[in-house]
C-alpha atoms as a PDB file:
ATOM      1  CA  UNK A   1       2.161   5.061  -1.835  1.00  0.00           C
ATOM      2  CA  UNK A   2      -0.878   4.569   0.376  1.00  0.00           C
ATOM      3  CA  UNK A   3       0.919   5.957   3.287  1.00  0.00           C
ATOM      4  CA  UNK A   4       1.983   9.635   5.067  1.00  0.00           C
ATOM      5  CA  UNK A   5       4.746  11.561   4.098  1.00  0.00           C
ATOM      6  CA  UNK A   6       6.237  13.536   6.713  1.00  0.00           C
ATOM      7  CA  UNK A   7       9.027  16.437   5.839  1.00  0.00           C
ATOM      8  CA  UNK A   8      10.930  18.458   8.153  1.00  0.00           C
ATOM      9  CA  UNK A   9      13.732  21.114   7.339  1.00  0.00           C
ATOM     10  CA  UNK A  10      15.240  22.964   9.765  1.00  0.00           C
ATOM     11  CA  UNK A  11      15.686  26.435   9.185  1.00  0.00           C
ATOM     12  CA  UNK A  12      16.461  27.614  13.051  1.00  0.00           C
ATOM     13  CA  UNK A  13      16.276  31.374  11.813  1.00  0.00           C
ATOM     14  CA  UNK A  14      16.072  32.664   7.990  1.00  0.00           C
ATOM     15  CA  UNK A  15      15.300  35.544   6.335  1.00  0.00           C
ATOM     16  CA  UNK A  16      11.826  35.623   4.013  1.00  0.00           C
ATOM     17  CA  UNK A  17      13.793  34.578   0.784  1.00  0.00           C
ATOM     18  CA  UNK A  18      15.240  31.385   2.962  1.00  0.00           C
ATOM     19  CA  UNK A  19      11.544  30.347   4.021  1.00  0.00           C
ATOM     20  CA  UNK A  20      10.389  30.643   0.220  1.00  0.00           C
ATOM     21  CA  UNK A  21      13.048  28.454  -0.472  1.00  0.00           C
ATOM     22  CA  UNK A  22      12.177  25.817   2.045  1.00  0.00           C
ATOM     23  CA  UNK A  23       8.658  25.580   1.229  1.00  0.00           C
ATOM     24  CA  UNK A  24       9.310  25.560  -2.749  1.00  0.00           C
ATOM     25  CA  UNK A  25      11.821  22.035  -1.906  1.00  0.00           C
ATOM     26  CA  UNK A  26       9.011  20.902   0.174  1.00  0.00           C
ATOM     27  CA  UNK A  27       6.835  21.184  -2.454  1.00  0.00           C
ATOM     28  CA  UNK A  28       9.315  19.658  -4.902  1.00  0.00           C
ATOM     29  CA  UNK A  29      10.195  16.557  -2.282  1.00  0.00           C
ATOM     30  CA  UNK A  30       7.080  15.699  -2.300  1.00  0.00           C
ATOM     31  CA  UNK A  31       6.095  15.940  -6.194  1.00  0.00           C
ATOM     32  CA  UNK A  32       9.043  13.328  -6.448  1.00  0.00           C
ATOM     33  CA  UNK A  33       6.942  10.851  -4.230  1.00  0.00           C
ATOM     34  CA  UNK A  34       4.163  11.155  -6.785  1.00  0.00           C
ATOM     35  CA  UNK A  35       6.317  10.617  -9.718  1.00  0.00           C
ATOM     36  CA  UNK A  36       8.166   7.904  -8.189  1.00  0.00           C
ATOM     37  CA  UNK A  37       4.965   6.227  -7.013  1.00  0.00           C
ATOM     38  CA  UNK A  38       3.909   6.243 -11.211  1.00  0.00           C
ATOM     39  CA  UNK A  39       6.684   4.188 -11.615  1.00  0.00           C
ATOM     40  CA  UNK A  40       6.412   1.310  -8.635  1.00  0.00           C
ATOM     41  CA  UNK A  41       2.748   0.982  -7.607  1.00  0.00           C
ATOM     42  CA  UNK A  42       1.185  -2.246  -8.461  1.00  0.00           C
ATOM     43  CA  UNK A  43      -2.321  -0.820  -7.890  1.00  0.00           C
ATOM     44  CA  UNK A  44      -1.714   2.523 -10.522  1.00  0.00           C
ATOM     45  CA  UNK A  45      -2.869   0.480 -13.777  1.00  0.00           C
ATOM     46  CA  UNK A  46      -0.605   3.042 -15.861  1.00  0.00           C
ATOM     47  CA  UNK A  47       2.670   2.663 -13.203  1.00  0.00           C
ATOM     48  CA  UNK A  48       5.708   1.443 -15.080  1.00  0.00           C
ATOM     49  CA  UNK A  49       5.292  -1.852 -13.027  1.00  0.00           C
ATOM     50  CA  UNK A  50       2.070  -2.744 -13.649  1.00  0.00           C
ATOM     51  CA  UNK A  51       3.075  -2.613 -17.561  1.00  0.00           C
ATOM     52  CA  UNK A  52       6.005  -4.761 -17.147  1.00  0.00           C
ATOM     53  CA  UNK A  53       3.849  -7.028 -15.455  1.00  0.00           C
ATOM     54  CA  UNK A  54       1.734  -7.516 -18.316  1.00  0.00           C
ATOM     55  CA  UNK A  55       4.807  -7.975 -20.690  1.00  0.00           C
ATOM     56  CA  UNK A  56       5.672 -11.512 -18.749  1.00  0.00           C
ATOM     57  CA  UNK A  57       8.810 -13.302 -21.035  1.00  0.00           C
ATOM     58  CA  UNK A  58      10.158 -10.641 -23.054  1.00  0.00           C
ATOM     59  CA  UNK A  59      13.085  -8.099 -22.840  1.00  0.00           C
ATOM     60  CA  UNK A  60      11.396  -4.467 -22.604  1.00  0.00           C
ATOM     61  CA  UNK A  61      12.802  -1.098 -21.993  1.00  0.00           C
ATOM     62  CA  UNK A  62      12.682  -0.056 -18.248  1.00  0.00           C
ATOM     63  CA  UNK A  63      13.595   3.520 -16.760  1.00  0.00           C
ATOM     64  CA  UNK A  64      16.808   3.638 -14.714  1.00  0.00           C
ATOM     65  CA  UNK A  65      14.689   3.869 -11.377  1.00  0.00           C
ATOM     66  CA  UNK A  66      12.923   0.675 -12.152  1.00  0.00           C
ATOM     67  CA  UNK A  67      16.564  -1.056 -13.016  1.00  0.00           C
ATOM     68  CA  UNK A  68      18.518   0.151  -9.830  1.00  0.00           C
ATOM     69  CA  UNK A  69      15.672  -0.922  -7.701  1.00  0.00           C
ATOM     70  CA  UNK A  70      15.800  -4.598  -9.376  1.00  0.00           C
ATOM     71  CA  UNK A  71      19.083  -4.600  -9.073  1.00  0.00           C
ATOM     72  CA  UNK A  72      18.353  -4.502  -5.077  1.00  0.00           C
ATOM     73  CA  UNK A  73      15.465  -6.890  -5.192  1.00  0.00           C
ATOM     74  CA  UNK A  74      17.746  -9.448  -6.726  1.00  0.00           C
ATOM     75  CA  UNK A  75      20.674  -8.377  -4.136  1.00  0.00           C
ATOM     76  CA  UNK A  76      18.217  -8.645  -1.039  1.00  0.00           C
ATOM     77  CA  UNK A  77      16.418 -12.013  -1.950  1.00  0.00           C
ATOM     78  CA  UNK A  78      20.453 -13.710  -2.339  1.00  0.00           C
ATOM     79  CA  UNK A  79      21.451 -11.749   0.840  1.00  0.00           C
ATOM     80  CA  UNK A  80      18.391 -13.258   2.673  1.00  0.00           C
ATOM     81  CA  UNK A  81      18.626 -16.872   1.100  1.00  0.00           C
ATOM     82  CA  UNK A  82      15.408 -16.274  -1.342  1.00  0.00           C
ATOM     83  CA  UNK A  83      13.404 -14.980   1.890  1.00  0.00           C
ATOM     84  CA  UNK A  84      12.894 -11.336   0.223  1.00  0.00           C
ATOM     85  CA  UNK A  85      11.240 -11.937  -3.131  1.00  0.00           C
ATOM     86  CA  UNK A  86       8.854  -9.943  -5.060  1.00  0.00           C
ATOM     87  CA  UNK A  87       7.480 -12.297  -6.582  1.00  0.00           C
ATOM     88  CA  UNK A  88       4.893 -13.021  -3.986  1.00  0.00           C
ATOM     89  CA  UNK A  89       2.797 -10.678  -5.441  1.00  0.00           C
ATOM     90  CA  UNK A  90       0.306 -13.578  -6.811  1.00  0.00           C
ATOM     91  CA  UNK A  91       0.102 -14.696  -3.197  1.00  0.00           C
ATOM     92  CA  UNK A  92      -0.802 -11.013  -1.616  1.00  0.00           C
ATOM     93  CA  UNK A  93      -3.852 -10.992  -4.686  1.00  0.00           C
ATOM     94  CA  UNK A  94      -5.040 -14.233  -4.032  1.00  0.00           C
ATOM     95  CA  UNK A  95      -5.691 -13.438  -0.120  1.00  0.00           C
ATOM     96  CA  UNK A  96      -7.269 -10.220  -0.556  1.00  0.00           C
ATOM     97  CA  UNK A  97      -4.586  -7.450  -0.890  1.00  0.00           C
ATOM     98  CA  UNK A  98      -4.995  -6.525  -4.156  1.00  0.00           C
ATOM     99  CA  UNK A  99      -5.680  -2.979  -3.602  1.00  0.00           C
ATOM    100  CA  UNK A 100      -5.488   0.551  -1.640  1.00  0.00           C
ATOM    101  CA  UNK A 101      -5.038  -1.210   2.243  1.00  0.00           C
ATOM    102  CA  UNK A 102      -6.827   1.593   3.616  1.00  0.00           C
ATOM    103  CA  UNK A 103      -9.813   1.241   1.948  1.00  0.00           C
ATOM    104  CA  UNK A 104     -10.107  -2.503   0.750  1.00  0.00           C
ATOM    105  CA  UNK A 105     -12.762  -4.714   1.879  1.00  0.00           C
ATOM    106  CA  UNK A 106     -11.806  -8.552   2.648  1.00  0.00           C
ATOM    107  CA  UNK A 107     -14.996  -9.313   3.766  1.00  0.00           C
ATOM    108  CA  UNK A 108     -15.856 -11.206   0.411  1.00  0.00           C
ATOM    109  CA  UNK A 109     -12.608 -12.680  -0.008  1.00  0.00           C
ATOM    110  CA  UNK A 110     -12.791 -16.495  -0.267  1.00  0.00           C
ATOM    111  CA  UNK A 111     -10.236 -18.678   1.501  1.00  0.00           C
ATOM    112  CA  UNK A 112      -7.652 -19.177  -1.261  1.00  0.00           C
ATOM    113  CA  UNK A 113      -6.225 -22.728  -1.309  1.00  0.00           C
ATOM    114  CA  UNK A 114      -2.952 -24.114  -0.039  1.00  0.00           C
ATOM    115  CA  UNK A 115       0.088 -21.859  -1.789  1.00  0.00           C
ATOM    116  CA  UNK A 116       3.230 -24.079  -3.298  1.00  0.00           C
ATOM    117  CA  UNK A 117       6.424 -22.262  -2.425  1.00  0.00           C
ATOM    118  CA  UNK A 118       8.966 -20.696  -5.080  1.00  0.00           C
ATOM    119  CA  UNK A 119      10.581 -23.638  -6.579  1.00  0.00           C
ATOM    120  CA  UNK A 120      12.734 -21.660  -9.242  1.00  0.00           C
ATOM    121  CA  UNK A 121      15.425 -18.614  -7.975  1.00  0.00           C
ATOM    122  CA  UNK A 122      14.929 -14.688  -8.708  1.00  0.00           C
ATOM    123  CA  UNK A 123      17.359 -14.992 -10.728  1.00  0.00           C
ATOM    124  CA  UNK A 124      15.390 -16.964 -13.432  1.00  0.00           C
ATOM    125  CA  UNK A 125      12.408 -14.617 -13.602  1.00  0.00           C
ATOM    126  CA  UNK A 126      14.059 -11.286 -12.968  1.00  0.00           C
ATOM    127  CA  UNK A 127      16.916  -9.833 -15.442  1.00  0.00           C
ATOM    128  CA  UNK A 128      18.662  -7.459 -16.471  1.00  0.00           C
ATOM    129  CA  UNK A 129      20.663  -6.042 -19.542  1.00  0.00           C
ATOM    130  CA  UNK A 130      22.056  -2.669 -20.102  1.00  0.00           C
ATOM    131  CA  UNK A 131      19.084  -0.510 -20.205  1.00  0.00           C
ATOM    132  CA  UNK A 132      16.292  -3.467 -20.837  1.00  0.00           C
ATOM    133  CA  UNK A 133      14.365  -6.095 -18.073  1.00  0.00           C
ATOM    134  CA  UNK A 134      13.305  -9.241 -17.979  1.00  0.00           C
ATOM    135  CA  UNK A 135       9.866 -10.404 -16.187  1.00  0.00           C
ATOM    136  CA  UNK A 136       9.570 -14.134 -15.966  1.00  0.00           C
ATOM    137  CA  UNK A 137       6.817 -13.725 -13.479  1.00  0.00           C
ATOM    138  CA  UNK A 138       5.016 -10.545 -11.937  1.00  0.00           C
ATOM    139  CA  UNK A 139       6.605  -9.026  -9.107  1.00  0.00           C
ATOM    140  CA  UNK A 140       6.208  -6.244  -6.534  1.00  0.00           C
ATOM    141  CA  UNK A 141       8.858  -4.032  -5.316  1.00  0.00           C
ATOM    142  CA  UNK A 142       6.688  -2.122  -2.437  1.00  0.00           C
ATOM    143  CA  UNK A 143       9.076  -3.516  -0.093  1.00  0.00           C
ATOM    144  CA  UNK A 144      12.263  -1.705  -0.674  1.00  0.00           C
ATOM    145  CA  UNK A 145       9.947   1.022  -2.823  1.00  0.00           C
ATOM    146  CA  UNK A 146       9.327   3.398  -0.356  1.00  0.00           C
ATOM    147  CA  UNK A 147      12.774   3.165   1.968  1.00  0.00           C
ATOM    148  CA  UNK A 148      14.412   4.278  -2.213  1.00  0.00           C
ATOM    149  CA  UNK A 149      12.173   6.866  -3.194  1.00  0.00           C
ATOM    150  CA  UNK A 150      12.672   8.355   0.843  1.00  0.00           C
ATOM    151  CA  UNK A 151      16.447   8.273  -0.129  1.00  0.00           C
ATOM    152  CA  UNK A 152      15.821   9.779  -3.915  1.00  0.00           C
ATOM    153  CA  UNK A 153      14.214  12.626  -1.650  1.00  0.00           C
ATOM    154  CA  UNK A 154      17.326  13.393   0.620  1.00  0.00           C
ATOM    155  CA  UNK A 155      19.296  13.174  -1.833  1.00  0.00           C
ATOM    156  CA  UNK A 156      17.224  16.364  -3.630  1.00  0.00           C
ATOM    157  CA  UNK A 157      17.244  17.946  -0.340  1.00  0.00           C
ATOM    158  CA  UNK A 158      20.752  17.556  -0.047  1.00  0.00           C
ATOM    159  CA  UNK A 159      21.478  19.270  -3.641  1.00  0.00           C
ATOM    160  CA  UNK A 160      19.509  21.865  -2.658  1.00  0.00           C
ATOM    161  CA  UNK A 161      21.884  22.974   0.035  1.00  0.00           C
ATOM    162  CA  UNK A 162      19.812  21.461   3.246  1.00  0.00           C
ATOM    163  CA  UNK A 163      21.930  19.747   5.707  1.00  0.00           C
ATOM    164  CA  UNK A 164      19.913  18.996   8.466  1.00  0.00           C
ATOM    165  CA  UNK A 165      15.731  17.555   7.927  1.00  0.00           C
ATOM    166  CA  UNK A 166      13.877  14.670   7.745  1.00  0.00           C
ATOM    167  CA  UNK A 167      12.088  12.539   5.392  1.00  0.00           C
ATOM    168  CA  UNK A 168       9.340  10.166   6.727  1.00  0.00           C
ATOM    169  CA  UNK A 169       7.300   7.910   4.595  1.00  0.00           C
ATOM    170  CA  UNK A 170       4.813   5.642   6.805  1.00  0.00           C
ATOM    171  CA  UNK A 171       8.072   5.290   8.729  1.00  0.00           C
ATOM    172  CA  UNK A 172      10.910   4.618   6.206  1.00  0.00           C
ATOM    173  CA  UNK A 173      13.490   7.287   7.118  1.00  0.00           C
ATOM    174  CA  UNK A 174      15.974   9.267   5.832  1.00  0.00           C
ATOM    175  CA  UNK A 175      17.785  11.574   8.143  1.00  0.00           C
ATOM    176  CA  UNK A 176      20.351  14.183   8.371  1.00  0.00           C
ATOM    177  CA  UNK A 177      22.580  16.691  10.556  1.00  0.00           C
ATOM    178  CA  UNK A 178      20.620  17.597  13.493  1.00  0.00           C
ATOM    179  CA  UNK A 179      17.925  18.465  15.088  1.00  0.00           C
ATOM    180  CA  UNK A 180      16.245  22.429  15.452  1.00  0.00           C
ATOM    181  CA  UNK A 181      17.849  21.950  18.863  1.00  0.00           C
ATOM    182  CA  UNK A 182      21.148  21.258  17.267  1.00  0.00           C
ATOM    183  CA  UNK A 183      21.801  17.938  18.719  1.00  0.00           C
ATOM    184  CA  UNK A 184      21.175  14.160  16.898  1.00  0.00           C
ATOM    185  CA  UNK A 185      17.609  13.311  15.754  1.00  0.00           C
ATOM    186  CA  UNK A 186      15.759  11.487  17.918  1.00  0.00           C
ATOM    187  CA  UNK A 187      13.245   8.633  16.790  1.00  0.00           C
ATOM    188  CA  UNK A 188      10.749   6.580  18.464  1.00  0.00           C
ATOM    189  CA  UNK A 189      10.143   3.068  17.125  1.00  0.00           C
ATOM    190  CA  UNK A 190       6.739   1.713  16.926  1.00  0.00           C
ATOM    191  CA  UNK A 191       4.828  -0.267  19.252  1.00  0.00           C
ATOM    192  CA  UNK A 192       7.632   1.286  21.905  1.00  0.00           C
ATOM    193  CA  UNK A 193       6.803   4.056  24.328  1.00  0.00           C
ATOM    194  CA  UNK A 194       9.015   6.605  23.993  1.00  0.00           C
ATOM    195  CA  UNK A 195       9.301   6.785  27.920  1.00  0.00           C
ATOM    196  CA  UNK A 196      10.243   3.534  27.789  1.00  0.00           C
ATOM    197  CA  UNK A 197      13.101   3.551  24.732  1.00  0.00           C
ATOM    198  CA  UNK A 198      14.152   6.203  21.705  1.00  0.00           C
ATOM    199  CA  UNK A 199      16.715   6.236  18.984  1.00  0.00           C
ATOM    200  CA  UNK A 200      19.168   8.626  18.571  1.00  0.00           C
ATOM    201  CA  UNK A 201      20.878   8.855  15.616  1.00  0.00           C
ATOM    202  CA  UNK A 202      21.812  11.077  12.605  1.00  0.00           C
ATOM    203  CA  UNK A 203      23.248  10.470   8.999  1.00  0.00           C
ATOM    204  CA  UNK A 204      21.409   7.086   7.844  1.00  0.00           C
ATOM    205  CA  UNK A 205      18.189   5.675   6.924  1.00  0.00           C
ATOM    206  CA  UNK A 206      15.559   3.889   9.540  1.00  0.00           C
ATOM    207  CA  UNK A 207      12.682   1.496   8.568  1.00  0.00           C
ATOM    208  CA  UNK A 208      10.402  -0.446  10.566  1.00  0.00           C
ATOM    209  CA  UNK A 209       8.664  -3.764   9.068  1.00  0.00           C
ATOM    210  CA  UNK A 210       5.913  -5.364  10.913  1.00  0.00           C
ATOM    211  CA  UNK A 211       2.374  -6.729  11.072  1.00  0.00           C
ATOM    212  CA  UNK A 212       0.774  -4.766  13.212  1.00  0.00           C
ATOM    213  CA  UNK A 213      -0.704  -2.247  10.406  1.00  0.00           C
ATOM    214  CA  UNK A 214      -1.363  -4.529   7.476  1.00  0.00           C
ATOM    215  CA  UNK A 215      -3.142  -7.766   8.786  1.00  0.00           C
ATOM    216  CA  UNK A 216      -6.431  -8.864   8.367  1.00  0.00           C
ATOM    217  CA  UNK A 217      -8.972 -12.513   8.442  1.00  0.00           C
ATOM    218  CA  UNK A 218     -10.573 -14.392   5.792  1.00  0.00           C
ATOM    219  CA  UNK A 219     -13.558 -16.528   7.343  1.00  0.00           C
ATOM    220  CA  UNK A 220     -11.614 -16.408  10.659  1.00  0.00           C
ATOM    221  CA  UNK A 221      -8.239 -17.175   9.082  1.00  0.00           C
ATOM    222  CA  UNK A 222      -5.592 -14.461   9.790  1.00  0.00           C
ATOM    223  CA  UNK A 223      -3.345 -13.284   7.267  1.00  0.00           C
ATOM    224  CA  UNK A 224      -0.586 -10.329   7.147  1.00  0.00           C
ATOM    225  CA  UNK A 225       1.408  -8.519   4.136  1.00  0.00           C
ATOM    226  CA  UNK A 226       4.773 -10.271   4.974  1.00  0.00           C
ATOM    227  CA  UNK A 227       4.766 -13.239   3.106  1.00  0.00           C
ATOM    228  CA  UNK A 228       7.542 -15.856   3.579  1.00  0.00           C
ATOM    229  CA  UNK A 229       7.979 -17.265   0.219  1.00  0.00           C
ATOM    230  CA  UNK A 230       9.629 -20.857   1.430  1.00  0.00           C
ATOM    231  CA  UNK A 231       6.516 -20.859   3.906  1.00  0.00           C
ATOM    232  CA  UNK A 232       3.712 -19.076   2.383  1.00  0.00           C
ATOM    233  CA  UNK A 233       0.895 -21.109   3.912  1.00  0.00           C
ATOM    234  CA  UNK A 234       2.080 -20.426   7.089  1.00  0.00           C
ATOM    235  CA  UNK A 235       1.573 -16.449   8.578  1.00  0.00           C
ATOM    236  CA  UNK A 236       3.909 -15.798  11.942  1.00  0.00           C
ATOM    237  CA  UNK A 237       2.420 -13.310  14.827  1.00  0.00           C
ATOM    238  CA  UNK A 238       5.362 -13.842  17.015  1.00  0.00           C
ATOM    239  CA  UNK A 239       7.000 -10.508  15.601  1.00  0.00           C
ATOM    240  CA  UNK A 240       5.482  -6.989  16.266  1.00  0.00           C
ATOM    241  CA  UNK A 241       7.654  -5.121  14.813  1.00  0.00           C
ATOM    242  CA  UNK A 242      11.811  -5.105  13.584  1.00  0.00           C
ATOM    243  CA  UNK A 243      13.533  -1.300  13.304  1.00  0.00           C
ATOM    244  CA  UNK A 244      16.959  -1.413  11.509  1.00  0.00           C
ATOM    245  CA  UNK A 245      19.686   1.531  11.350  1.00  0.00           C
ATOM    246  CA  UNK A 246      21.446   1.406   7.803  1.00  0.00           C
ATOM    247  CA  UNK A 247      23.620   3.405   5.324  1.00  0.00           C
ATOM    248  CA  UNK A 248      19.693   4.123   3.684  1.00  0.00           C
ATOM    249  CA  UNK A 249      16.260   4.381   4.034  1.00  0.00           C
ATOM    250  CA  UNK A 250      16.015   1.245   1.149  1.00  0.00           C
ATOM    251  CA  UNK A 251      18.946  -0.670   3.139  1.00  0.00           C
ATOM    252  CA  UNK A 252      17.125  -0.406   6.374  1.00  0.00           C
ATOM    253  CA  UNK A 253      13.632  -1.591   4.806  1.00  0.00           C
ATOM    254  CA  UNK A 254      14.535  -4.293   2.954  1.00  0.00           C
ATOM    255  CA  UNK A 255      16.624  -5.551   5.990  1.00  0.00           C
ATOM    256  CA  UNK A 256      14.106  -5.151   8.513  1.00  0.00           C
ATOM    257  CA  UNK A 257      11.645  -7.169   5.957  1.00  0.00           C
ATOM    258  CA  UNK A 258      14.161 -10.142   5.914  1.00  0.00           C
ATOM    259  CA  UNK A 259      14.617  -9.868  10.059  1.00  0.00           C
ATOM    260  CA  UNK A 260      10.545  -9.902  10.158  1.00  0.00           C
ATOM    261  CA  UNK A 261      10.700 -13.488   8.109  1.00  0.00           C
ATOM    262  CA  UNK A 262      13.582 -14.928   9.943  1.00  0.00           C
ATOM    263  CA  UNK A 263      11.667 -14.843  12.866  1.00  0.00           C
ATOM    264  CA  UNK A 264      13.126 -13.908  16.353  1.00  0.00           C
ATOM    265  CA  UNK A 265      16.075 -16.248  17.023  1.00  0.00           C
ATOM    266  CA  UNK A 266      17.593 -16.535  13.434  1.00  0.00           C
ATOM    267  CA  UNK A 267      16.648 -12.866  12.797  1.00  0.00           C
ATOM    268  CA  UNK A 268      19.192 -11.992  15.938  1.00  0.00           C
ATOM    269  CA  UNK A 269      21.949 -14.266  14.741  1.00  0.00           C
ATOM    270  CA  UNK A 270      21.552 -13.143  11.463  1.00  0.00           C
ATOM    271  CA  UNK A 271      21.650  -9.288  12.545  1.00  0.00           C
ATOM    272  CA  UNK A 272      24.652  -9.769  15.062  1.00  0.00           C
ATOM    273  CA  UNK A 273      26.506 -11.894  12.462  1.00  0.00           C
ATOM    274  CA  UNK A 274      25.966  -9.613   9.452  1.00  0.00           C
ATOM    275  CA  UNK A 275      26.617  -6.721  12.005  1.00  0.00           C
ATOM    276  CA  UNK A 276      22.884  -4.783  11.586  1.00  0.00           C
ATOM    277  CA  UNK A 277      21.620  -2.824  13.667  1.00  0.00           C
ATOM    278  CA  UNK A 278      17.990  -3.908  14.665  1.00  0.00           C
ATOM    279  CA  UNK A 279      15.425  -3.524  17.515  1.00  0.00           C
ATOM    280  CA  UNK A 280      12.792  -6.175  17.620  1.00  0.00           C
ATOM    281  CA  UNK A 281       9.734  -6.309  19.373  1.00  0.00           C
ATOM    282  CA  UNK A 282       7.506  -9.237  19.913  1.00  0.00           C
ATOM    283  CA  UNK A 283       3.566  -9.123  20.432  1.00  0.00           C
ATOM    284  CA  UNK A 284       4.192  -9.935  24.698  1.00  0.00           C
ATOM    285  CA  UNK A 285       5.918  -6.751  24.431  1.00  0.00           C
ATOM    286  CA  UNK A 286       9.339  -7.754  24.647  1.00  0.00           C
ATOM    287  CA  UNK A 287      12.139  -5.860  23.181  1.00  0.00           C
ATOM    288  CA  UNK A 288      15.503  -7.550  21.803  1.00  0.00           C
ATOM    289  CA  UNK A 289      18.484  -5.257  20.705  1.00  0.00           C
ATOM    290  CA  UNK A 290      21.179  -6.653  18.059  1.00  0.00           C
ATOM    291  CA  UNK A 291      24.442  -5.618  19.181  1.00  0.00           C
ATOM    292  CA  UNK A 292      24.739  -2.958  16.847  1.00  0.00           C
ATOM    293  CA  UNK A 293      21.686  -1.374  17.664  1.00  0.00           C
ATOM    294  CA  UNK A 294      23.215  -1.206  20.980  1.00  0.00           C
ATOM    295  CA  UNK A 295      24.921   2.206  20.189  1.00  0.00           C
ATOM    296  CA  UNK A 296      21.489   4.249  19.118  1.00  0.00           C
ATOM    297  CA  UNK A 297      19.343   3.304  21.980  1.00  0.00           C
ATOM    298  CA  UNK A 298      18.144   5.743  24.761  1.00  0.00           C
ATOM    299  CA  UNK A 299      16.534   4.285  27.691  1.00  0.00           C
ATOM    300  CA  UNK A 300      14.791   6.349  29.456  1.00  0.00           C
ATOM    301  CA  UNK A 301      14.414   3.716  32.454  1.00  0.00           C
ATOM    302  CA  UNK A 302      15.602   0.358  33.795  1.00  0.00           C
ATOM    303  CA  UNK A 303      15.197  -1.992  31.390  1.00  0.00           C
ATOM    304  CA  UNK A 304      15.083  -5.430  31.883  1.00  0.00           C
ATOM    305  CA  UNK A 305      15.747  -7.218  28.050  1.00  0.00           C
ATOM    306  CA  UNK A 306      15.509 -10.299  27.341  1.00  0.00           C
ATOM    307  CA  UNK A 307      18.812 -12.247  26.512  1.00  0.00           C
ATOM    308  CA  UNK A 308      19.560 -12.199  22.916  1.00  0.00           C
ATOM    309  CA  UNK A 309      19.500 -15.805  22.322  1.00  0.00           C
END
């Protein structure tokens, strides 16, 4: 998944036999990253995507993770008005991200040429039919990916009897019960000193979509991973950062994705009118809180936010 995965049970005290236990589920959470990964990642040759992706304009047989998570791309991109859509994939090869982030070189990556927006809807290139898909055009599903195979791990943890951990993957969470202190988890949201501001919540999934890992320049041209698919010539560094509380890890990332693209002011509206609970941050440093968010925010000092306008 190119990223860390961070796992944390809490025990407080157990016998031998209950230790065994937790480090044989850790050992099984994390196998199901790897096996999940098979099926999404668009640089794994073998994945289950990247062979759908060469079967372009036929019916083929898909696994049931691969349909539930189309299912979602095709909910998020009419929930967001077309903003989320994987099929920007061509536009992510063409400037340069076309493999591992952590170890690709853009250095000889020429300045691709002006992009045309999306003129036809998900719809048309993504479908589905009992246990069979439908590719129209290639498409990448790394950004709800991660935030469902997070909540594919809980949900293992959770059969296995644990009732309080955390799952943490490049900072899609999961998260349940409480604490090894007993009391609600508390989270710190990127670019955000924790002396300054914290979440504290328990029971839900937390993802945080932003620029600030996954940006790079072409001959002194900057480009990031979020690509707005109505817009895709253009590349916004107003936004830092957007954190969003949800039902699930996938919920949460493929909102806070959307949020990033909306920008500031319609991201807010959108957020207080669709009742989501988000934390942006903008590259001056400013922080704006939806209302919703309101409820999960420590501050640990006067804080003077901006209006959310």
């Amino acid at each position: 998944m190119g990223t860390d995965i961070y796992l944390e049970l809490v025990l407080n005290e157990g016998s031998g036999e209950r230790i065994r236990k937790a480090e044989c589920d850790l050992k099984e959470a994390r196998d199901i990253y790897r096996k999940k990964e098979k099926i999404f990642s668009r640089f794994d040759p073998e994945s289950e995507l990247s062979r759908l992706n060469k079967k372009l304009s036929s019916w083929q047989d898909a696994s049931p993770d691969m349909l539930y998570l189309s299912g979602r791309a095709l909910y998020y991109n009419k929930i967001s008005g077309g903003l989320f859509d994987p099929r920007i994939i061509d536009i992510l090869e063409r400037i340069g991200y076309c493999g591992d982030f952590k170890t690709r070189n853009f250095s000889s990556v020429r300045i691709p040429p002006l992009f045309s927006s999306l003129k036809t809807g998900l719809a048309e290139d993504l479908r589905l039919s009992g246990q069979k898909i439908f590719f129209g055009r290639r498409v990448d599903f790394s950004g709800i990916a991660k935030g469902y195979i997070t909540d594919c791990v809980a949900k293992f943890l959770k059969k296995q009897g644990w009732k309080n951990f955390l799952a943490d993957a490049g900072g899609d969470m999961n998260i349940s019960g409480s604490n090894s202190r007993g009391k609600k988890w508390r989270i710190a949201i990127e670019g955000i000193s924790e002396k300054k501001l914290t979440l504290e919540t328990s029971n839900c999934g937390i993802a945080t979509s932003g620029i600030s890992r996954k940006k790079w320049q072409i001959k002194g041209k900057k480009f990031h991973h979020l690509v707005n698919p109505q817009n895709p010539n253009h590349f916004s560094y107003k936004l830092r950062t957007v954190s969003v509380i949800a039902r699930s890890a996938e919920e949460a990332d493929g909102r806070a994705k959307t949020l990033v693209l909306m920008g500031k002011k319609k991201g807010m509206e959108f957020a207080n009118q669709n009742k989501i609970a988000a934390v942006f941050l903008d590259y001056r440093g400013n922080i704006f809180i939806s209302a919703e968010a309101r409820k999960y925010i420590i501050s640990h000092r006067e804080i003077n936010y901006p209006k959310n306008k």
